[in-house]
C-alpha atoms as a PDB file:
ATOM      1  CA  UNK A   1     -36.479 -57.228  26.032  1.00  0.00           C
ATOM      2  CA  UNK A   2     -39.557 -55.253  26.156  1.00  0.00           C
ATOM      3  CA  UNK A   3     -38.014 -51.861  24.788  1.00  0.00           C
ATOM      4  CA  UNK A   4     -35.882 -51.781  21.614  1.00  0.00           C
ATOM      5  CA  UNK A   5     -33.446 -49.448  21.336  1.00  0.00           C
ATOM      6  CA  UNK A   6     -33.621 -47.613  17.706  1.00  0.00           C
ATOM      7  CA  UNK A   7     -31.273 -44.593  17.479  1.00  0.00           C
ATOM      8  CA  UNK A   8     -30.032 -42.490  14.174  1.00  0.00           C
ATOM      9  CA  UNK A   9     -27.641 -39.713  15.186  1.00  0.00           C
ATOM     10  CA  UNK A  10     -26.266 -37.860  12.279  1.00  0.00           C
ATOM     11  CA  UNK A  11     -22.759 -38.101  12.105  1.00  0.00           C
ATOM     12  CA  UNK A  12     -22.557 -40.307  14.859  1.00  0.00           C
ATOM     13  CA  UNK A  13     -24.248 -43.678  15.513  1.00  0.00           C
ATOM     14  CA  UNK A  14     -26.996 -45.548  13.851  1.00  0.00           C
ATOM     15  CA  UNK A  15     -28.247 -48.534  15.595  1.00  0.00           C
ATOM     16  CA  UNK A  16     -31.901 -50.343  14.781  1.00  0.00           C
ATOM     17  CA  UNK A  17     -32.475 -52.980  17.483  1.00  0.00           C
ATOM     18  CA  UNK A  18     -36.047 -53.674  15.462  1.00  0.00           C
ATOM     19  CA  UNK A  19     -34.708 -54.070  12.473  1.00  0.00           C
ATOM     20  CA  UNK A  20     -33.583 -57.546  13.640  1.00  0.00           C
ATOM     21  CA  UNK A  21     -35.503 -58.030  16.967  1.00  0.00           C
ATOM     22  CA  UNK A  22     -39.264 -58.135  18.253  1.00  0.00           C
ATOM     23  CA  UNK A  23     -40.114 -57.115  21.383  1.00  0.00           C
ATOM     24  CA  UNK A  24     -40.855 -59.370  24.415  1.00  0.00           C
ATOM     25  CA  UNK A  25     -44.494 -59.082  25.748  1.00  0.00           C
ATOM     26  CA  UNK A  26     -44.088 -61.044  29.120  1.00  0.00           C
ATOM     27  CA  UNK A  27     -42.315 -60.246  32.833  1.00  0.00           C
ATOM     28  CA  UNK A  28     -39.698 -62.456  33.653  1.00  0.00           C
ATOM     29  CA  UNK A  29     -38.664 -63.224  37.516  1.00  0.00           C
ATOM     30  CA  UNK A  30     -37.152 -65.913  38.860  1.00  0.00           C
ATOM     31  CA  UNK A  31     -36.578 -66.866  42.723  1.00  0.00           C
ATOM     32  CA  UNK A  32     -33.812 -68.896  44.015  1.00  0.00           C
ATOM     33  CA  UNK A  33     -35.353 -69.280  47.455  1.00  0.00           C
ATOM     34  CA  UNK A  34     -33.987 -66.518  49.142  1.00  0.00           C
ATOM     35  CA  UNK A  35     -35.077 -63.643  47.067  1.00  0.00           C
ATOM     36  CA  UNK A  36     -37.120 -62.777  43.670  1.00  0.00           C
ATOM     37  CA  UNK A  37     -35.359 -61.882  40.202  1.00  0.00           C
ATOM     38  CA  UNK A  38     -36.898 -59.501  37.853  1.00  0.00           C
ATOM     39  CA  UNK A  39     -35.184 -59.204  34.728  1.00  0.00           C
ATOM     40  CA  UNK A  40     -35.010 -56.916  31.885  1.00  0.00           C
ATOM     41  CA  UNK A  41     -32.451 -56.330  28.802  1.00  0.00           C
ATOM     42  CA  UNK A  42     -30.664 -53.373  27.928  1.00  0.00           C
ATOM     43  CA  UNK A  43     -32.809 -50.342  27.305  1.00  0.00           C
ATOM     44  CA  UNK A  44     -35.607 -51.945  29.535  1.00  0.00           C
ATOM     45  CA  UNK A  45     -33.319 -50.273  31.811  1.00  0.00           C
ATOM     46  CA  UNK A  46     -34.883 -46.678  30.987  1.00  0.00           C
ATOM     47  CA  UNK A  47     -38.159 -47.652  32.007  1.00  0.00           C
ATOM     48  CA  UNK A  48     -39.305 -47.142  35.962  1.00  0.00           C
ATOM     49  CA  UNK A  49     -42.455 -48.263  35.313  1.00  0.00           C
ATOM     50  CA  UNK A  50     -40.719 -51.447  34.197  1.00  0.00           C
ATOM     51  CA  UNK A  51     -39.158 -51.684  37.713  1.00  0.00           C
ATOM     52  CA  UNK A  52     -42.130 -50.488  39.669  1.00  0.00           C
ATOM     53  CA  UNK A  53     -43.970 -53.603  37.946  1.00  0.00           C
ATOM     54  CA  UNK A  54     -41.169 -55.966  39.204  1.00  0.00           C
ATOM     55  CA  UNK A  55     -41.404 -54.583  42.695  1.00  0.00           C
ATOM     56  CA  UNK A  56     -45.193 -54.629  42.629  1.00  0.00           C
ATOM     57  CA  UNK A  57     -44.685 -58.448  41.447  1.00  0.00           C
ATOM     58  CA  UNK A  58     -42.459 -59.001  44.745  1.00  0.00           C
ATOM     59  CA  UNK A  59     -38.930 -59.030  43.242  1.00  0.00           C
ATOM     60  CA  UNK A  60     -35.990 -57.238  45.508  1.00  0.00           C
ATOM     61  CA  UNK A  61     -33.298 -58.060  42.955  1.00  0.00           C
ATOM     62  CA  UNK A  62     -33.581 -56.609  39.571  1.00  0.00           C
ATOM     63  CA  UNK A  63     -31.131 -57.788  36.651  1.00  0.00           C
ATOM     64  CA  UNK A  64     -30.429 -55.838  33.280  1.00  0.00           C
ATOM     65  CA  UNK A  65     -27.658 -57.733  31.198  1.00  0.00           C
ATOM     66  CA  UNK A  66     -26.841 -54.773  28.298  1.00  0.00           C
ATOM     67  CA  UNK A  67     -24.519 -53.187  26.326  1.00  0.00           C
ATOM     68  CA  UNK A  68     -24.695 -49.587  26.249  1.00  0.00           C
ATOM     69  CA  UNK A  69     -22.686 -47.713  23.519  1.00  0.00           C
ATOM     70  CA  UNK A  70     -19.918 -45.949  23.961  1.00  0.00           C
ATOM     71  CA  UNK A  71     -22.154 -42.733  23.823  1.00  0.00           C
ATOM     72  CA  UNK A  72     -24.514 -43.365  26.123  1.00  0.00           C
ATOM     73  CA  UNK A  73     -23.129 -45.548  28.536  1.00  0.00           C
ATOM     74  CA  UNK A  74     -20.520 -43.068  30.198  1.00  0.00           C
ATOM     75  CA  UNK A  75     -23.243 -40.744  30.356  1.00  0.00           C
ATOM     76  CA  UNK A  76     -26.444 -43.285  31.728  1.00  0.00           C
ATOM     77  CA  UNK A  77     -25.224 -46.521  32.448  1.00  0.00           C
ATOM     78  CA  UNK A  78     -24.720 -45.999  35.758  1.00  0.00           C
ATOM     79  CA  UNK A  79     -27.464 -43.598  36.711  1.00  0.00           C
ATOM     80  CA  UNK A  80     -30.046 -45.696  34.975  1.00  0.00           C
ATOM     81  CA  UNK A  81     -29.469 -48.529  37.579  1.00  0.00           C
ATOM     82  CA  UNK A  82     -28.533 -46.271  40.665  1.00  0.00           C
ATOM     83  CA  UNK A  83     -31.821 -44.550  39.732  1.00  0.00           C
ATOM     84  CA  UNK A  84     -34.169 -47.741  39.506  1.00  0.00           C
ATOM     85  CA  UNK A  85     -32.186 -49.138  42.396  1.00  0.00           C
ATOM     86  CA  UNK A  86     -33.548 -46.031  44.221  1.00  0.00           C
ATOM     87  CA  UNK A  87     -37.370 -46.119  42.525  1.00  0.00           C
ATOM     88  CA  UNK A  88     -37.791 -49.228  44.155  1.00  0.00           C
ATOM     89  CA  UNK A  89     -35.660 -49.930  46.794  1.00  0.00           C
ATOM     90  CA  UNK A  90     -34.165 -52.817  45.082  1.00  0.00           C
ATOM     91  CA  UNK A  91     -30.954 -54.098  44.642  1.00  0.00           C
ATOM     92  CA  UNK A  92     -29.832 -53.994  40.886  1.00  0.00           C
ATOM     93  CA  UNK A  93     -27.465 -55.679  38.791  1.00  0.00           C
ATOM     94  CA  UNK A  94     -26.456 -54.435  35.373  1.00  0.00           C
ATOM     95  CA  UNK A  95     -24.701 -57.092  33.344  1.00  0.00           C
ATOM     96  CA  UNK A  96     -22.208 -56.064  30.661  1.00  0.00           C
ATOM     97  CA  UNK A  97     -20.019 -57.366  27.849  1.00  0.00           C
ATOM     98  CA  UNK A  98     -16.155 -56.170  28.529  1.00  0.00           C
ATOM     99  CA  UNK A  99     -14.770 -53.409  25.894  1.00  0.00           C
ATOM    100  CA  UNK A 100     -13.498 -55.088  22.628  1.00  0.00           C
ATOM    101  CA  UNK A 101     -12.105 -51.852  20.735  1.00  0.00           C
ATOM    102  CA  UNK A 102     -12.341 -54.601  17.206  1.00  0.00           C
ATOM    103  CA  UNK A 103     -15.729 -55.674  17.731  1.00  0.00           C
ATOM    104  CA  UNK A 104     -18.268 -53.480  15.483  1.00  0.00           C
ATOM    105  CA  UNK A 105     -19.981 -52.427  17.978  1.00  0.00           C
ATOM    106  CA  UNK A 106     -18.228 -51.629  21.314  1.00  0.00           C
ATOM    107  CA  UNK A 107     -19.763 -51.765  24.290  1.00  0.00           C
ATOM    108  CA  UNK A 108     -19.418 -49.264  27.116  1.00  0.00           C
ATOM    109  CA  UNK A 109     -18.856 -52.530  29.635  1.00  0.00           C
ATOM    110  CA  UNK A 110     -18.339 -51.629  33.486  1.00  0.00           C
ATOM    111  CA  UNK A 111     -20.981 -54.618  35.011  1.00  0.00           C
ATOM    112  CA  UNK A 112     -22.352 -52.933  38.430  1.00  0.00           C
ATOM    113  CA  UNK A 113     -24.248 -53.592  41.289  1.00  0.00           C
ATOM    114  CA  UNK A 114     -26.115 -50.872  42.956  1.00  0.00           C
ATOM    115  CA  UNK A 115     -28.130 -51.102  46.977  1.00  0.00           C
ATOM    116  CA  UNK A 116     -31.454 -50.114  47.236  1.00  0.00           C
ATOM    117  CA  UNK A 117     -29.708 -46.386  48.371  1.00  0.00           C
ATOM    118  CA  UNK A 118     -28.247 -45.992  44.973  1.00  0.00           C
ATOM    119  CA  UNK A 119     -24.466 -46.998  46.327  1.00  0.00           C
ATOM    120  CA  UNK A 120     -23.084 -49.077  43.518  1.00  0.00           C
ATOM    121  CA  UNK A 121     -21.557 -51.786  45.780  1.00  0.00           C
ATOM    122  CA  UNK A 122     -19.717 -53.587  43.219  1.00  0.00           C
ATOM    123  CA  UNK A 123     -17.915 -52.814  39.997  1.00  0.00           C
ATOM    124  CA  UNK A 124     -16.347 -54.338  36.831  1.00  0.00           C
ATOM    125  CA  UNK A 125     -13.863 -52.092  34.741  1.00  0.00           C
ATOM    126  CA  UNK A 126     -13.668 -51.936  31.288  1.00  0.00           C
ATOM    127  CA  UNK A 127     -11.614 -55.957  30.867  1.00  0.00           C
ATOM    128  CA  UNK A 128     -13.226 -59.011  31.339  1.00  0.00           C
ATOM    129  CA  UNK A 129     -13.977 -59.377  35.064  1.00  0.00           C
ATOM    130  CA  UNK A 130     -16.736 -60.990  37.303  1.00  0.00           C
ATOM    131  CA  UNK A 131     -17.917 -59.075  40.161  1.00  0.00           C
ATOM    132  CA  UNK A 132     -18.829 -60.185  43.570  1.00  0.00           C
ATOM    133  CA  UNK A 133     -21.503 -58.104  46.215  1.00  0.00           C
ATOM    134  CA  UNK A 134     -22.910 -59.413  48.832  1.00  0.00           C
ATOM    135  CA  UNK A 135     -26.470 -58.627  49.911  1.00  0.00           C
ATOM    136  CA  UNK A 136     -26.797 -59.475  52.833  1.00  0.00           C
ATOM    137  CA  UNK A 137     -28.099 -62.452  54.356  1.00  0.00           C
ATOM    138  CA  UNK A 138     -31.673 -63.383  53.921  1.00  0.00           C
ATOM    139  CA  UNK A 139     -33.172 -61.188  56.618  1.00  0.00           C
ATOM    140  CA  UNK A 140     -31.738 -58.102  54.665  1.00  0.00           C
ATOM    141  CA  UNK A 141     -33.140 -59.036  51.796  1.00  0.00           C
ATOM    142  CA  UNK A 142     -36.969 -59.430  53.285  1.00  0.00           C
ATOM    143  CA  UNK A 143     -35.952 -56.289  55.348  1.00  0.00           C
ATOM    144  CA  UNK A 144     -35.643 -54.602  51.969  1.00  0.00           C
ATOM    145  CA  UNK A 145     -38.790 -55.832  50.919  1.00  0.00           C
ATOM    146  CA  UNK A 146     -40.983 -54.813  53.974  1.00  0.00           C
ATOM    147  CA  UNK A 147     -39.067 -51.095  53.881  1.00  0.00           C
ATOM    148  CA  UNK A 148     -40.477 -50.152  50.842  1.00  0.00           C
ATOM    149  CA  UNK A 149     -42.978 -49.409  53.051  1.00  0.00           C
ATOM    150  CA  UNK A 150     -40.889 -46.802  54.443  1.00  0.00           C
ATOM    151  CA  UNK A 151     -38.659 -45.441  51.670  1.00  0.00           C
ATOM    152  CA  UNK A 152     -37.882 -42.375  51.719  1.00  0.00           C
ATOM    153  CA  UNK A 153     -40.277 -41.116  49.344  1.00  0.00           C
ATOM    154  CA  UNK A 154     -43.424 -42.936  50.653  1.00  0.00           C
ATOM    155  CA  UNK A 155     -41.996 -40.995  54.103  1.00  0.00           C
ATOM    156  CA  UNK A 156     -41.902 -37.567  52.376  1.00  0.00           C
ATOM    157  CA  UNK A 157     -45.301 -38.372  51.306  1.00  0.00           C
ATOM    158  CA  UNK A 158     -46.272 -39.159  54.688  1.00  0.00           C
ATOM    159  CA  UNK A 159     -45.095 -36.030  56.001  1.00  0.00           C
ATOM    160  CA  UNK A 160     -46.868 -34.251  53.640  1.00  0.00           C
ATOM    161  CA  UNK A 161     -50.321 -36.455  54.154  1.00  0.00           C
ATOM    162  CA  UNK A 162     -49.558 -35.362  58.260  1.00  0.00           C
ATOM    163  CA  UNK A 163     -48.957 -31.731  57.486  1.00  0.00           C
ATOM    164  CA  UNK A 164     -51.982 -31.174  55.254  1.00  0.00           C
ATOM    165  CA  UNK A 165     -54.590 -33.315  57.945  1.00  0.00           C
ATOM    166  CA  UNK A 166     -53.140 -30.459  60.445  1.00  0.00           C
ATOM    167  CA  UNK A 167     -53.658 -27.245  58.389  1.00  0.00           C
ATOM    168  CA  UNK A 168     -56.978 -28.906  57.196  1.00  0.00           C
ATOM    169  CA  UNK A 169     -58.176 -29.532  60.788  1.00  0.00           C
ATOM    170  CA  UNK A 170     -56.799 -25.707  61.940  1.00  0.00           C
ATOM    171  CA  UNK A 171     -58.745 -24.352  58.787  1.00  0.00           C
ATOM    172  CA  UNK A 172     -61.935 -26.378  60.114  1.00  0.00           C
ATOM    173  CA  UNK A 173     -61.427 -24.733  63.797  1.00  0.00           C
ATOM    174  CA  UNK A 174     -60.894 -21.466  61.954  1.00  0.00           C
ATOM    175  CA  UNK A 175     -64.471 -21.840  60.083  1.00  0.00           C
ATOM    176  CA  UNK A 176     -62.420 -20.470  56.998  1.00  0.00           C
ATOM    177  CA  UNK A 177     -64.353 -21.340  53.339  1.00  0.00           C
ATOM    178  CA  UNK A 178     -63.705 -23.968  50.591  1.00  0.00           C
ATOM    179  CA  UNK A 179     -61.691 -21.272  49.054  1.00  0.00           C
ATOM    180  CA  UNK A 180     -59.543 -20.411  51.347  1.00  0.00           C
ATOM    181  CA  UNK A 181     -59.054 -24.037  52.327  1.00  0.00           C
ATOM    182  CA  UNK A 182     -57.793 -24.865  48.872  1.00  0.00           C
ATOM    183  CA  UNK A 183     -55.526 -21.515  48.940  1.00  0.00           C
ATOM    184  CA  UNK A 184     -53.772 -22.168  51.969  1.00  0.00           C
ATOM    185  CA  UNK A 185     -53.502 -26.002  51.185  1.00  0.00           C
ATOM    186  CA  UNK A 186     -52.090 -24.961  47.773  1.00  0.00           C
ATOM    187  CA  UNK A 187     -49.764 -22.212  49.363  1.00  0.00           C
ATOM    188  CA  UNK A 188     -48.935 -25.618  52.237  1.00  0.00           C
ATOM    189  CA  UNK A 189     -47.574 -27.266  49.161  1.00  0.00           C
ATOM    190  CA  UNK A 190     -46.132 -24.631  46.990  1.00  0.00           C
ATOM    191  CA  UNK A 191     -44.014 -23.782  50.282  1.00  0.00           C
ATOM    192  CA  UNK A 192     -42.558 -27.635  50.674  1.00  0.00           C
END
């Protein structure tokens, strides 16, 4: 775990993750011949540029075994991994203990496993359960991990790159100044 999770809500919960932990300072992946792991723990889980690192590394699968609280999890848990499932086009598996009401700290459970769309393919209630998804076969997998040339931001970005090159090259025909370049490229934008 790279992030700890420190909280102090007044009247609500306290919990210190570094009051007993230290954080990690390395990447972890893992490949099991078909695909590449990245994995991260718990509140890691908050941190694109945690994912975007993973990705950059090569991994399609990312894996965050947690335990969110029974605060944050209804609200985040799943929206956290939909959302780095959809940062990098990824598949992502969040990992979590089932609900024990006696336990001191209860965990928000509901284990998940989201598509590179966001679609949470697979998911464990609040009991003691193992979930199954499958991925695809191989070919998926390395399809995933050539399209993130073409996700669908990188293609919104393209657009944009295309649109720009055309108003730039008008403006050029038009013989229109630097000024008026930059005012109808920013007006271009502001209008997107």
């Amino acid at each position: 775990q790279i992030h700890l999770f420190d909280i102090d809500i007044p009247g609500g919960i306290t919990f210190k993750e570094s009051d007993t932990l230290s954080p990690g300072n390395e990447f972890v992946t893992f490949s099991n011949g078909i695909a590449k792991f990245g994995l991260g723990i718990c509140y890691d889980v908050r941190f694109t540029e945690l994912a975007n690192i993973y990705r950059q590394k090569g991994c399609s699968v990312l894996i965050y075994p947690g335990s969110f609280n029974k605060t944050t999890g209804p609200l985040h848990w799943e929206l956290l991994h939909r959302a780095r499932a959809v940062d990098t086009q990824s598949f992502v598996v969040g990992v979590a203990p089932a609900e024990d009401i006696e336990a001191s700290y209860v965990s928000h459970a509901h284990s998940l496993i989201v598509d590179p769309m966001g679609i949470v393919i697979s998911q464990a209630g609040k009991e003691e359960e193992i979930i199954y998804a499958k991925l695809g076969n191989p070919w998926k997998i390395i399809k995933v991990k050539k399209g993130f040339k073409n996700s669908p931001h990188l293609v919104l970005i393209w657009k944009l790159l295309k649109l720009l090159v055309v108003k730039y090259l008008y403006l050029i025909k038009e013989e229109l100044s630097y000024m008026k370049l930059f005012k109808s490229l920013h007006e271009l934008i502001a209008g997107l």
